[in-house]
N, C-alpha and C. Protein backbone atom coordinates (compact mmCIF):
# COMPACT_ATOMS: atom_id res chain seq x y z
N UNK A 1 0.86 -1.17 0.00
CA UNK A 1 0.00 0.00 0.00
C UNK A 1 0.90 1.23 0.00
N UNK A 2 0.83 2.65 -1.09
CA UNK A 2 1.41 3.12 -1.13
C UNK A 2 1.20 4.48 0.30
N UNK A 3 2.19 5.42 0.38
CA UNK A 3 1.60 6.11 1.65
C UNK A 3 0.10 7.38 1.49
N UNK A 4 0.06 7.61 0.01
CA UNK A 4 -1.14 7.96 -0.23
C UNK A 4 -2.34 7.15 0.33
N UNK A 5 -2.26 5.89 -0.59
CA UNK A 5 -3.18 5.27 0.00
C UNK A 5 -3.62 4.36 1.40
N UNK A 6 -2.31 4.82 1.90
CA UNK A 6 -2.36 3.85 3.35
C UNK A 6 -3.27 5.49 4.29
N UNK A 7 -2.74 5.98 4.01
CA UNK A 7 -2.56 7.40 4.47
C UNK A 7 -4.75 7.74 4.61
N UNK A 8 -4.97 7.66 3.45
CA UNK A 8 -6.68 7.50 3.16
C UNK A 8 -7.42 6.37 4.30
N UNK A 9 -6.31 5.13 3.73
CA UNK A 9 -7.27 4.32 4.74
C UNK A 9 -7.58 4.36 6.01
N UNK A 10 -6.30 5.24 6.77
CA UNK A 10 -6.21 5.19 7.65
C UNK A 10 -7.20 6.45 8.44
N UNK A 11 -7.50 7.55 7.36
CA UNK A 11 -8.32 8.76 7.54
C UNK A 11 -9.80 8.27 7.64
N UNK A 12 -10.06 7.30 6.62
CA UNK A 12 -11.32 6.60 6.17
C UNK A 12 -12.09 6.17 7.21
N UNK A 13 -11.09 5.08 7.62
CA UNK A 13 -11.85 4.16 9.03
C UNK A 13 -11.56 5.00 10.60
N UNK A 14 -10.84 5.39 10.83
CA UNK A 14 -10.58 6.48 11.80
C UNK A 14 -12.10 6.90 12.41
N UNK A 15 -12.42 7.26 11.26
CA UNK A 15 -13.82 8.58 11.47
C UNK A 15 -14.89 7.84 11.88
N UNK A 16 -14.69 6.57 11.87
CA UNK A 16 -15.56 5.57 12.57
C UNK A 16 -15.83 5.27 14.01
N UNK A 17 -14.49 5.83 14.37
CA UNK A 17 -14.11 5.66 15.58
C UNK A 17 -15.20 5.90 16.56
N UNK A 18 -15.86 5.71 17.46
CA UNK A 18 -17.16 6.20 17.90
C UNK A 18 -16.45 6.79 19.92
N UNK A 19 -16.32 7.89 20.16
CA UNK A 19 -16.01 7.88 21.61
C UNK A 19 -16.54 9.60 22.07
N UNK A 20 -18.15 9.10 21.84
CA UNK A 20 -19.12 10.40 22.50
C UNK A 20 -18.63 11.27 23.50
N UNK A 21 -18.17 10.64 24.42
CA UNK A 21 -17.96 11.18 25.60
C UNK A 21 -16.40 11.50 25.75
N UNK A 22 -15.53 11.78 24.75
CA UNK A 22 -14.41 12.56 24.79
C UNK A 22 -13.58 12.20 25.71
N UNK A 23 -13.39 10.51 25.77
CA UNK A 23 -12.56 9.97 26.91
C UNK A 23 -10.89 9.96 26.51
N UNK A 24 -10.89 10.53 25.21
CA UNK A 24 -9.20 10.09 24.88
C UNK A 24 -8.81 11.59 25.69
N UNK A 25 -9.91 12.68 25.26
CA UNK A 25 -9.33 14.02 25.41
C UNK A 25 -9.36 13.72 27.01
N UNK A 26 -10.22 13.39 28.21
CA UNK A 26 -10.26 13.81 29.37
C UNK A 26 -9.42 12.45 30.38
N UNK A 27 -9.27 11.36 29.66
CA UNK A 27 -8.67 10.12 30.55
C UNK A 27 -7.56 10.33 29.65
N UNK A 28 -7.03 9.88 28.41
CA UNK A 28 -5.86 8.85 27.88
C UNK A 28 -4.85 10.28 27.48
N UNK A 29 -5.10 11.09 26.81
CA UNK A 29 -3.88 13.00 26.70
C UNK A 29 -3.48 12.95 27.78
N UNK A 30 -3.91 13.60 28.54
CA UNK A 30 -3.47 14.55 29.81
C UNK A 30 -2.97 13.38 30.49
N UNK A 31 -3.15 12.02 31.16
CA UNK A 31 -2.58 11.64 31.61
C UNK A 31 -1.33 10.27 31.38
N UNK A 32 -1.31 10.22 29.76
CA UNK A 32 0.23 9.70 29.40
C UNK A 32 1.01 10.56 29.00
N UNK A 33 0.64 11.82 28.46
CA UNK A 33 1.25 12.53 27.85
C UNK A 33 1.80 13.59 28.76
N UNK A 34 3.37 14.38 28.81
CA UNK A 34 4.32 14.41 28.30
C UNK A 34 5.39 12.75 27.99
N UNK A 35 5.56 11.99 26.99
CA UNK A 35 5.82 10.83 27.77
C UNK A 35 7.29 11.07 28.62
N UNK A 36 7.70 12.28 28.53
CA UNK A 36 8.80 12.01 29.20
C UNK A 36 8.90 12.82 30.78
N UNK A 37 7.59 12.70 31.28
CA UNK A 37 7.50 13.23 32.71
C UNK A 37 6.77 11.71 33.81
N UNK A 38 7.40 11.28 34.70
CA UNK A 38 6.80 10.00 35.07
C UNK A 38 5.40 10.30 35.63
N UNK A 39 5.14 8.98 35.70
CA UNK A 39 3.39 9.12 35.74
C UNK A 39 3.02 8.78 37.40
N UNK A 40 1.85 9.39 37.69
CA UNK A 40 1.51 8.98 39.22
C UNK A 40 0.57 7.94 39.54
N UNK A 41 -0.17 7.94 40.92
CA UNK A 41 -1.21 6.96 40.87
C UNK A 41 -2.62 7.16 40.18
N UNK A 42 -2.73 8.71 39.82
CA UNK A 42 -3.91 9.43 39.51
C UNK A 42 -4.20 8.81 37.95
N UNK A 43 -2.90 9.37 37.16
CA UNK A 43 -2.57 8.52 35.88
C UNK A 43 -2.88 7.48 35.67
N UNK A 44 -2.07 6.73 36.18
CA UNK A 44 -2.90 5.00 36.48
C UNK A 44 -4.07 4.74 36.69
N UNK A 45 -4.79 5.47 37.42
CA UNK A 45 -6.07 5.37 37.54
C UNK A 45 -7.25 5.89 36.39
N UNK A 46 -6.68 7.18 35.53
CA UNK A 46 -7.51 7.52 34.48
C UNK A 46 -6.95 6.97 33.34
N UNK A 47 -5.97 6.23 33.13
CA UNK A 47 -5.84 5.26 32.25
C UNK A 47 -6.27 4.09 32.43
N UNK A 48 -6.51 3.09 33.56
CA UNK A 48 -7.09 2.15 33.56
C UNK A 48 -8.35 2.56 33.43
N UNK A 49 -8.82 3.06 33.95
CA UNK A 49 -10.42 3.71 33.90
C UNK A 49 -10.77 3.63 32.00
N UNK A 50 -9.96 3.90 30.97
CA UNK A 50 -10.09 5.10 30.05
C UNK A 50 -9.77 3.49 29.11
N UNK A 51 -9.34 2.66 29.31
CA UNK A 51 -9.01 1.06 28.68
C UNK A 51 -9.87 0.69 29.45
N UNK A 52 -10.65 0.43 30.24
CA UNK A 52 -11.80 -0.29 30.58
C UNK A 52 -12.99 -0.14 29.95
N UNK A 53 -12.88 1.24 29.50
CA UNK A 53 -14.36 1.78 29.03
C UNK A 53 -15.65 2.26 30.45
N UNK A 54 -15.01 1.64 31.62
CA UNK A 54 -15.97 1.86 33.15
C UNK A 54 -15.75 2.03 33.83
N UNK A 55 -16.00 2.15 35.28
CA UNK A 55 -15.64 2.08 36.70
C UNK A 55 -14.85 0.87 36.44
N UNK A 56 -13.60 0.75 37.28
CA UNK A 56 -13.02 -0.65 37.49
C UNK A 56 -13.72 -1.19 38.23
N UNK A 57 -13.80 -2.63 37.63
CA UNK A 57 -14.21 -4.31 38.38
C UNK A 57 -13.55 -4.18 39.59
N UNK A 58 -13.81 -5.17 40.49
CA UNK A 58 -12.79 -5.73 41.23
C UNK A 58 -11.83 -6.27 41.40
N UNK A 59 -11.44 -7.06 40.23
CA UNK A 59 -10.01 -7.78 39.34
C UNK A 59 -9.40 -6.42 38.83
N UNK A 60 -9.71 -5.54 38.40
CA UNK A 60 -9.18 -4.17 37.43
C UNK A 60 -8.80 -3.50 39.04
N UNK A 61 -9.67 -3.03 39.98
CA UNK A 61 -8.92 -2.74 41.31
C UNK A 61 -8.03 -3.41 41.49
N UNK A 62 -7.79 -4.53 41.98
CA UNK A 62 -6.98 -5.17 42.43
C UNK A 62 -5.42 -4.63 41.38
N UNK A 63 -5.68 -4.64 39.93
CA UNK A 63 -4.76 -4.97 38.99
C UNK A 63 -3.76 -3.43 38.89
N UNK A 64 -5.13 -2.14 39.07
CA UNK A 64 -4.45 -0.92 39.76
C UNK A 64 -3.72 -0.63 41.07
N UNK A 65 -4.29 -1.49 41.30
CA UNK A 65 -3.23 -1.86 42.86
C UNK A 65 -1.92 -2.13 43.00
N UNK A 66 -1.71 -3.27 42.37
CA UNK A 66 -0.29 -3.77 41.75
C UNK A 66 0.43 -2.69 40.73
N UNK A 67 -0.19 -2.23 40.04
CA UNK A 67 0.27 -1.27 39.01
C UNK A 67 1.18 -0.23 39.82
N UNK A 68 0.42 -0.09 40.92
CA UNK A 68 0.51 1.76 41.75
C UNK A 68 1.76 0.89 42.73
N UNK A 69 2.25 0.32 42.85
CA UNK A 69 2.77 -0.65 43.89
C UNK A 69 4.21 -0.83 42.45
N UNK A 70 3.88 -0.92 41.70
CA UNK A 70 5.21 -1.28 40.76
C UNK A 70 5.84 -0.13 40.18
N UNK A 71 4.99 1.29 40.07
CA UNK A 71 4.93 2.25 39.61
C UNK A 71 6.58 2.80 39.59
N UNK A 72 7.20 2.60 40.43
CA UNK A 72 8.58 3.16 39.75
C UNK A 72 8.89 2.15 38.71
N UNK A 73 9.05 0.75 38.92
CA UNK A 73 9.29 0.34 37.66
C UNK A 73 8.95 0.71 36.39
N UNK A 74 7.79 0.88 36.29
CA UNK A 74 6.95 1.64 35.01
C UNK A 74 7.66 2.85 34.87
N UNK A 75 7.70 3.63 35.48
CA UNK A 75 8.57 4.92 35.39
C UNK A 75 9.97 4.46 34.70
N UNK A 76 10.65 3.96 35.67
CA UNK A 76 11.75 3.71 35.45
C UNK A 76 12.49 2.90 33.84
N UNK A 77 11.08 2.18 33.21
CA UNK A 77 11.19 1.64 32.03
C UNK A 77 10.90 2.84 30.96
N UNK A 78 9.89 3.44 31.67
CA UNK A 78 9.24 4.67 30.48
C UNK A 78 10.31 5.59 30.54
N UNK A 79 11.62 6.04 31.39
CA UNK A 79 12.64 6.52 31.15
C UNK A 79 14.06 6.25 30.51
N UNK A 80 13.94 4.89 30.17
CA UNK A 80 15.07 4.02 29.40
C UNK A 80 15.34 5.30 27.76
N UNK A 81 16.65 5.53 28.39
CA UNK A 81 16.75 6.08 25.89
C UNK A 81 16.53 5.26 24.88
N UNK A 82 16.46 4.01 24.90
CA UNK A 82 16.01 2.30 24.12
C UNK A 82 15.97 1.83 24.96
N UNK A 83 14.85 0.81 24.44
CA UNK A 83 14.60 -0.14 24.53
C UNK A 83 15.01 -1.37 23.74
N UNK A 84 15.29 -2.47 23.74
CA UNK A 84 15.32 -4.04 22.98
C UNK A 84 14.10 -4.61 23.15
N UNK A 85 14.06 -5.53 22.53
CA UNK A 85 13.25 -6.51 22.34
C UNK A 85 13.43 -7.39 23.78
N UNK A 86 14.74 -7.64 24.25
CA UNK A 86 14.96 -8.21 25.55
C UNK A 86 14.37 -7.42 26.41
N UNK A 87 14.97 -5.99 26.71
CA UNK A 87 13.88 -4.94 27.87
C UNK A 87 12.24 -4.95 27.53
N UNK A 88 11.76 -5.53 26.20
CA UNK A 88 10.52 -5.57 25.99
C UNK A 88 9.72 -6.94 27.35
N UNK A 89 10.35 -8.09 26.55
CA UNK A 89 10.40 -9.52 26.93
C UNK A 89 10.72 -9.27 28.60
N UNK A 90 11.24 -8.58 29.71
CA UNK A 90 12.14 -8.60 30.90
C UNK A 90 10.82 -7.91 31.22
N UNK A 91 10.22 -6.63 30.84
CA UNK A 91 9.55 -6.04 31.44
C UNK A 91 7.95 -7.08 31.32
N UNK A 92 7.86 -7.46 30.19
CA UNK A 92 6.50 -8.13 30.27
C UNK A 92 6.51 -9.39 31.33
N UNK A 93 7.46 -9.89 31.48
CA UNK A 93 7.20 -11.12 32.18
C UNK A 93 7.71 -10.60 33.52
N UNK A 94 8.38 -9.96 34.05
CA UNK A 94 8.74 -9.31 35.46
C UNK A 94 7.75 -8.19 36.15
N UNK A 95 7.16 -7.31 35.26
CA UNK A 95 6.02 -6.29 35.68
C UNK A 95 4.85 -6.67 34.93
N UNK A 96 4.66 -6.82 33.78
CA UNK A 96 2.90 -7.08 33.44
C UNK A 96 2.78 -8.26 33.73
N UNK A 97 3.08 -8.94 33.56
CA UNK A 97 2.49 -10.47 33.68
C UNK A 97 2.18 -10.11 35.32
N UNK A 98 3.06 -9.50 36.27
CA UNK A 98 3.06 -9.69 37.99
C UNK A 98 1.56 -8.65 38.70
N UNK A 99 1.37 -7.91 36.92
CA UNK A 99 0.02 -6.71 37.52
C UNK A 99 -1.23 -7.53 37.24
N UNK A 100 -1.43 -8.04 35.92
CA UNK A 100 -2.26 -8.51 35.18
C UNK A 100 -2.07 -9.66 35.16
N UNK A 101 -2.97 -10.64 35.41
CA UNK A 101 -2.51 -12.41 35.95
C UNK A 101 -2.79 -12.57 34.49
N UNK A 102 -3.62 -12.42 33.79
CA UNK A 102 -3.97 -13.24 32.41
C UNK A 102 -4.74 -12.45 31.38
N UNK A 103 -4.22 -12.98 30.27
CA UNK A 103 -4.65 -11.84 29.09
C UNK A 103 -3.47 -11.05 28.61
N UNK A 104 -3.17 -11.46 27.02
CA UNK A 104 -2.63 -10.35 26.99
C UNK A 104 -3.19 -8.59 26.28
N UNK A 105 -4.28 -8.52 26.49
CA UNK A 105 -4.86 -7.13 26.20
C UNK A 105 -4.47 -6.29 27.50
N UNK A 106 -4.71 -6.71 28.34
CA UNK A 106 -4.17 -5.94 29.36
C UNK A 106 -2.46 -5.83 29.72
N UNK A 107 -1.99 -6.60 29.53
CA UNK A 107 -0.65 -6.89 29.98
C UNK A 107 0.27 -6.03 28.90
N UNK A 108 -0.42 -6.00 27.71
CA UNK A 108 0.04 -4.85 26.61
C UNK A 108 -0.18 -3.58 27.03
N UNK A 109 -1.10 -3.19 27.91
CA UNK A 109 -1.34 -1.83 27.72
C UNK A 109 -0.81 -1.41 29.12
N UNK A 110 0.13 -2.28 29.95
CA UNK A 110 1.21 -1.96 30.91
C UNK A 110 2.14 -1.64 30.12
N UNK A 111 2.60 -2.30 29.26
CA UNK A 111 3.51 -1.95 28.01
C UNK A 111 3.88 -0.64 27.39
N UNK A 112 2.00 -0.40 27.13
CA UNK A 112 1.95 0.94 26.76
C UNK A 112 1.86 2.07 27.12
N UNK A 113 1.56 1.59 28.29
CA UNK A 113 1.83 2.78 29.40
C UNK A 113 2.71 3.68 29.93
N UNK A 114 3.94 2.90 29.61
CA UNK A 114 5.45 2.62 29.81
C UNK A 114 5.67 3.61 28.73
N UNK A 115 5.50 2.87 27.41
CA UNK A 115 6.13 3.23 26.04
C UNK A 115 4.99 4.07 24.93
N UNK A 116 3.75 4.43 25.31
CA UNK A 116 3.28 4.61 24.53
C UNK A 116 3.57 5.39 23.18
N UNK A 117 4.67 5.53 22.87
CA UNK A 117 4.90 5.65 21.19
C UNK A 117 5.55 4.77 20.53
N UNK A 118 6.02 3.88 21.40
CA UNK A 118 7.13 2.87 20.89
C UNK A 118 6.01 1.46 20.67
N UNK A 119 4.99 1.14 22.18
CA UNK A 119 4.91 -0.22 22.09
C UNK A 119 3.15 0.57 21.77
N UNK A 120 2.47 -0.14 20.60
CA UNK A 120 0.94 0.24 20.88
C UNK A 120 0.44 -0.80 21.42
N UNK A 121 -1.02 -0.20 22.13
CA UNK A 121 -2.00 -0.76 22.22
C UNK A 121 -2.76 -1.99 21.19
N UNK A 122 -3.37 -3.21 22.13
CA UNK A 122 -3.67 -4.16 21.25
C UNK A 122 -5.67 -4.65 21.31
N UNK A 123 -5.56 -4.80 20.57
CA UNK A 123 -6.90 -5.79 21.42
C UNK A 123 -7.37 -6.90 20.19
N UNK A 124 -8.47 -7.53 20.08
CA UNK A 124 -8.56 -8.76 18.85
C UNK A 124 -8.73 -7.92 17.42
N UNK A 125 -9.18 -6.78 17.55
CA UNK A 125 -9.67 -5.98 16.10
C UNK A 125 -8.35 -5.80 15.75
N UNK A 126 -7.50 -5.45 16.43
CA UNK A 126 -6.09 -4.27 16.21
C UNK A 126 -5.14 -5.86 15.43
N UNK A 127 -5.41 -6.88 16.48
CA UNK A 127 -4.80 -8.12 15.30
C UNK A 127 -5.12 -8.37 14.35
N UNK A 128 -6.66 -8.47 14.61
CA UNK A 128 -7.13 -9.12 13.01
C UNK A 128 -7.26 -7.97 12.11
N UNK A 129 -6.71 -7.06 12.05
CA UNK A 129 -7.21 -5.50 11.04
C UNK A 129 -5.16 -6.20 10.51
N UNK A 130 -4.52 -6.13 11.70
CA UNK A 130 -3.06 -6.43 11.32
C UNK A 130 -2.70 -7.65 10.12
N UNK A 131 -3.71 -8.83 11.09
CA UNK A 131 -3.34 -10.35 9.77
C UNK A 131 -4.06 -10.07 8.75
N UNK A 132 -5.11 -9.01 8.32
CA UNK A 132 -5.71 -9.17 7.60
C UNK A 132 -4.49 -8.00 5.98
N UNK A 133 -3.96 -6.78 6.77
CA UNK A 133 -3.63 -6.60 6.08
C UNK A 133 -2.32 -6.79 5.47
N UNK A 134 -1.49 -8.20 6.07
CA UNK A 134 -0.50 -8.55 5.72
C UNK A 134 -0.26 -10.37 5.23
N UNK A 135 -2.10 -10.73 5.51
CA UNK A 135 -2.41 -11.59 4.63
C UNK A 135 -3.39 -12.04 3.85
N UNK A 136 -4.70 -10.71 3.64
CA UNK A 136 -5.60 -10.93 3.11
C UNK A 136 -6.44 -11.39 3.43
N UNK A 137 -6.18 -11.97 4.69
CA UNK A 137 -7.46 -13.62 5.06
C UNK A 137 -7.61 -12.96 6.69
N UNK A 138 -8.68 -13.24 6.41
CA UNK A 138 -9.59 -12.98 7.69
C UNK A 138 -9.87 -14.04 8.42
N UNK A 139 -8.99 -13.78 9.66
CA UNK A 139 -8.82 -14.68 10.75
C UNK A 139 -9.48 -14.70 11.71
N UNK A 140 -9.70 -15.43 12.75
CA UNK A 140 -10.32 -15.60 13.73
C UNK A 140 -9.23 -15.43 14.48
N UNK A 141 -9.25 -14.40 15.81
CA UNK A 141 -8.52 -14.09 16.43
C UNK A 141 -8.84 -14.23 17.86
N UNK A 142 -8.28 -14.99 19.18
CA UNK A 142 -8.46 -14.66 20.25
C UNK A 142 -7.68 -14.21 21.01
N UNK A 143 -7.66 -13.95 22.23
CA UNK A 143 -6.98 -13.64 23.37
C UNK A 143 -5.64 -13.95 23.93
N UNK A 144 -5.18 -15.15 23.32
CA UNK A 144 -4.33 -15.67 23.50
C UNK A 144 -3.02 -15.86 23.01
N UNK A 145 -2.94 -14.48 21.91
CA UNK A 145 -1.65 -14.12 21.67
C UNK A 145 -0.07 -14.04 22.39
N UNK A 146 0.51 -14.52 22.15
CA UNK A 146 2.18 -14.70 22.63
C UNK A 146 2.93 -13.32 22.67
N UNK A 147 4.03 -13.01 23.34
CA UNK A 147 4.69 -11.44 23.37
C UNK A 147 5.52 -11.72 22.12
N UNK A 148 5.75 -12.64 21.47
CA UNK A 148 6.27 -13.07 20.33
C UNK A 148 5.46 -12.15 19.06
N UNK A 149 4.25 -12.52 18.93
CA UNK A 149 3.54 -12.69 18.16
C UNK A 149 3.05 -10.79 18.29
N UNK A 150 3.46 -10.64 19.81
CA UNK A 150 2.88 -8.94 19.85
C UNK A 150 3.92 -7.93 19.19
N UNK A 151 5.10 -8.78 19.50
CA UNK A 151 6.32 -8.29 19.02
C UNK A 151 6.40 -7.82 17.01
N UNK A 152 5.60 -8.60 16.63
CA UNK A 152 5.58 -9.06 15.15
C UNK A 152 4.50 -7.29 15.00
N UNK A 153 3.28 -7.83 15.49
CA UNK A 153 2.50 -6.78 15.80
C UNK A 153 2.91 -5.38 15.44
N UNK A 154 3.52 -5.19 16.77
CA UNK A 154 4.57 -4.23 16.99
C UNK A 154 5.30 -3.44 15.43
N UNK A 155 6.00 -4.45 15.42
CA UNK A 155 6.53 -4.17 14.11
C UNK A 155 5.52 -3.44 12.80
N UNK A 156 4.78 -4.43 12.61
CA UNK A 156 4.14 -3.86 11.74
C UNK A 156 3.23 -2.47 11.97
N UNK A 157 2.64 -2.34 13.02
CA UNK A 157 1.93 -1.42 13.64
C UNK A 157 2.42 -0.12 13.59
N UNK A 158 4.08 -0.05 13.77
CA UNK A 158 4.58 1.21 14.21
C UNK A 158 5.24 1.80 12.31
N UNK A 159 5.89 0.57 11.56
CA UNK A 159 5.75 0.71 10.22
C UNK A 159 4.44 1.72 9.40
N UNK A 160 3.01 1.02 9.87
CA UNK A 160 2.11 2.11 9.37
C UNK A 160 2.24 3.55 9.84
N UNK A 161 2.33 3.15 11.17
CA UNK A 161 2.31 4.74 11.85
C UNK A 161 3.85 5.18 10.61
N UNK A 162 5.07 5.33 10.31
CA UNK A 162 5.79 5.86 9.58
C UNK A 162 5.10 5.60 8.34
N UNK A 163 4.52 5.41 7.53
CA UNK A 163 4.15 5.39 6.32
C UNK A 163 3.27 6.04 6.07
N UNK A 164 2.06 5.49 6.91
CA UNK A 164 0.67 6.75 6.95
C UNK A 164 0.99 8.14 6.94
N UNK A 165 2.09 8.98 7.82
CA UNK A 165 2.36 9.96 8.52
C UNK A 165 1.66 10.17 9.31
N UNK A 166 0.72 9.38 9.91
CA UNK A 166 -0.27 9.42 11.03
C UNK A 166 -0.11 9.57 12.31
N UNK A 167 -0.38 10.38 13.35
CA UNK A 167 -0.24 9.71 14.48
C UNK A 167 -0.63 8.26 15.60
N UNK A 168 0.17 7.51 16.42
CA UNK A 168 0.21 6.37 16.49
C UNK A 168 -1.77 6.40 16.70
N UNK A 169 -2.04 7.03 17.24
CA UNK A 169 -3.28 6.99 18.24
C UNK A 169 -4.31 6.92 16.81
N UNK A 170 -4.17 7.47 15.99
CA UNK A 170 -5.07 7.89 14.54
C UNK A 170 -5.06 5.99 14.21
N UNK A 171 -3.70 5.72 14.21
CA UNK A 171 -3.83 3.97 13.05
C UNK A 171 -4.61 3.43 14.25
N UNK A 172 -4.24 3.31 15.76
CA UNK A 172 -4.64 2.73 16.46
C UNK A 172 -6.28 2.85 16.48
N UNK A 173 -7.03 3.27 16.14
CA UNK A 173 -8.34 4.13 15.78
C UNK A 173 -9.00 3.04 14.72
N UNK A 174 -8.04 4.00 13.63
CA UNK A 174 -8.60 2.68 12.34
C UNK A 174 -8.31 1.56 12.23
N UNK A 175 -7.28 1.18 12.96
CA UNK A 175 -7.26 -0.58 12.52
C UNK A 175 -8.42 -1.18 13.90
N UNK A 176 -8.06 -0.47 15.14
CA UNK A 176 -9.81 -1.03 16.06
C UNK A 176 -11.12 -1.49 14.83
N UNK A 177 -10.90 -0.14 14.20
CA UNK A 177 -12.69 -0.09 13.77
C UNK A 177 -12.56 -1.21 12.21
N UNK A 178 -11.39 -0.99 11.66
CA UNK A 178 -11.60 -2.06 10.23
C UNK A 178 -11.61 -3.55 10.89
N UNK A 179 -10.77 -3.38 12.05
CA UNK A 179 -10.93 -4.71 12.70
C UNK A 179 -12.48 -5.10 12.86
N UNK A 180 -13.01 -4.34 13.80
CA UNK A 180 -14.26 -4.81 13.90
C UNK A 180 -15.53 -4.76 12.92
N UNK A 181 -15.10 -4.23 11.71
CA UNK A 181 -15.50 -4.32 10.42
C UNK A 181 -15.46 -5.80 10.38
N UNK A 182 -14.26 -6.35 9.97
CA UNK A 182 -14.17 -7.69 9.47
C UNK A 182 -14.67 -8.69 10.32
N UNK A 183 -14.59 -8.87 11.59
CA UNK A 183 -15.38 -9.80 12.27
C UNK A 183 -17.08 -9.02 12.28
N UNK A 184 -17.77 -7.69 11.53
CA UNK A 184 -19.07 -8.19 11.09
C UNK A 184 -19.30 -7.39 10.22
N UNK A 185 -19.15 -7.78 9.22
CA UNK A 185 -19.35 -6.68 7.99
C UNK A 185 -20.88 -6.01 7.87
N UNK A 186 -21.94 -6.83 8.05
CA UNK A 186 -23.01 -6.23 8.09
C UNK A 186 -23.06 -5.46 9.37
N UNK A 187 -22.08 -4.92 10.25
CA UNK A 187 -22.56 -3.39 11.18
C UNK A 187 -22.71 -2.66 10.40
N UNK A 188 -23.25 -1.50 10.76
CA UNK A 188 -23.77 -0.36 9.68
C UNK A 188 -23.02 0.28 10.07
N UNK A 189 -22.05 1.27 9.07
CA UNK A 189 -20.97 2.25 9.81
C UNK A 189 -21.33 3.68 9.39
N UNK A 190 -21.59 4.53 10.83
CA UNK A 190 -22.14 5.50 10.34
C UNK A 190 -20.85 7.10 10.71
N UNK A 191 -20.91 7.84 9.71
CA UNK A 191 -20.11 8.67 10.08
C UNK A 191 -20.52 9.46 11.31
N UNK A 192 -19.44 10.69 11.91
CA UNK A 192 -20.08 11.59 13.24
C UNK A 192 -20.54 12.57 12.47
């Protein structure tokens, strides 16, 4: 796909994006962003809040708990000048895996919390929008993705973001919504 046209697609499905209530502007900006000022417990809290879509569960308490309890680590990773693929792999299995018992949708977005320009956000649309456009075929995707396999992700994910000229948060947008295009094509997609 050339960057014209990646660039469209990515404008196209974007606008699909549906979030009435202006949760990126009042939960997910203000509190990841500067990424290079560390984050507090408040942060943590309107970001988990803001990836839940609700009040936290009682498992999501608990999981902010641990979070706010590891919180220099997180800091301390979100201040690294690089990262590897090893500091990727060290941090997922030493801090997310120890916040988030299972799943990796959540255990990514400790990740991203950390790194949010480096590592994105995942969930089943954001894969299957990914296999779909690097193999045509529309997969059935669950939960049970490998840091291997996020890693691959990764790769490709942050590639669009340089090609599109998009910002990360814009692809992250449209590949959600083409994702959830393809697992039901008959939704009706209506512009705002």
């Amino acid at each position: 796909m050339n960057k014209l046209k990646l660039c469209e697609f990515i404008k196209f499905w974007s606008q699909f994006y549906n979030d009435p209530k202006n949760l990126d502007r009042k939960y997910y900006f203000p509190h990841i962003f500067p990424i290079n000022r560390s984050l507090n417990p408040n942060d943590l809290e309107k970001l988990f809040e803001w990836k839940n879509g609700m009040p936290l569960s009682g498992n999501k308490k608990k999981a902010l708990k641990l979070a706010i309890k590891r919180l220099d680590e997180i800091n301390n990773f979100r201040r690294l000048d690089r990262i590897s693929k090893k500091d990727i792999k060290l941090f997922f299995k030493f801090v997310s895996e120890n916040i988030i018992r299972s799943g990796i949708v959540w255990r990514i977005f400790v990740l991203h919390i950390a790194r949010p320009k480096e590592l994105p956000m995942i969930d089943r649309f954001n894969f299957k929008a990914i296999e779909f456009l690097k193999t045509h075929k529309n997969k059935q995707i669950n939960n049970s993705q490998s840091i291997e396999e996020y890693l691959q992700f990764k790769k490709t994910f942050n590639n669009l973001v340089v090609k599109s000229s998009q910002n990360y948060r814009e692809v992250d947008k449209a590949l959600m919504v083409f994702g959830q295009f393809l697992d039901n094509p008959s939704k009706i997609l209506r512009c705002k």
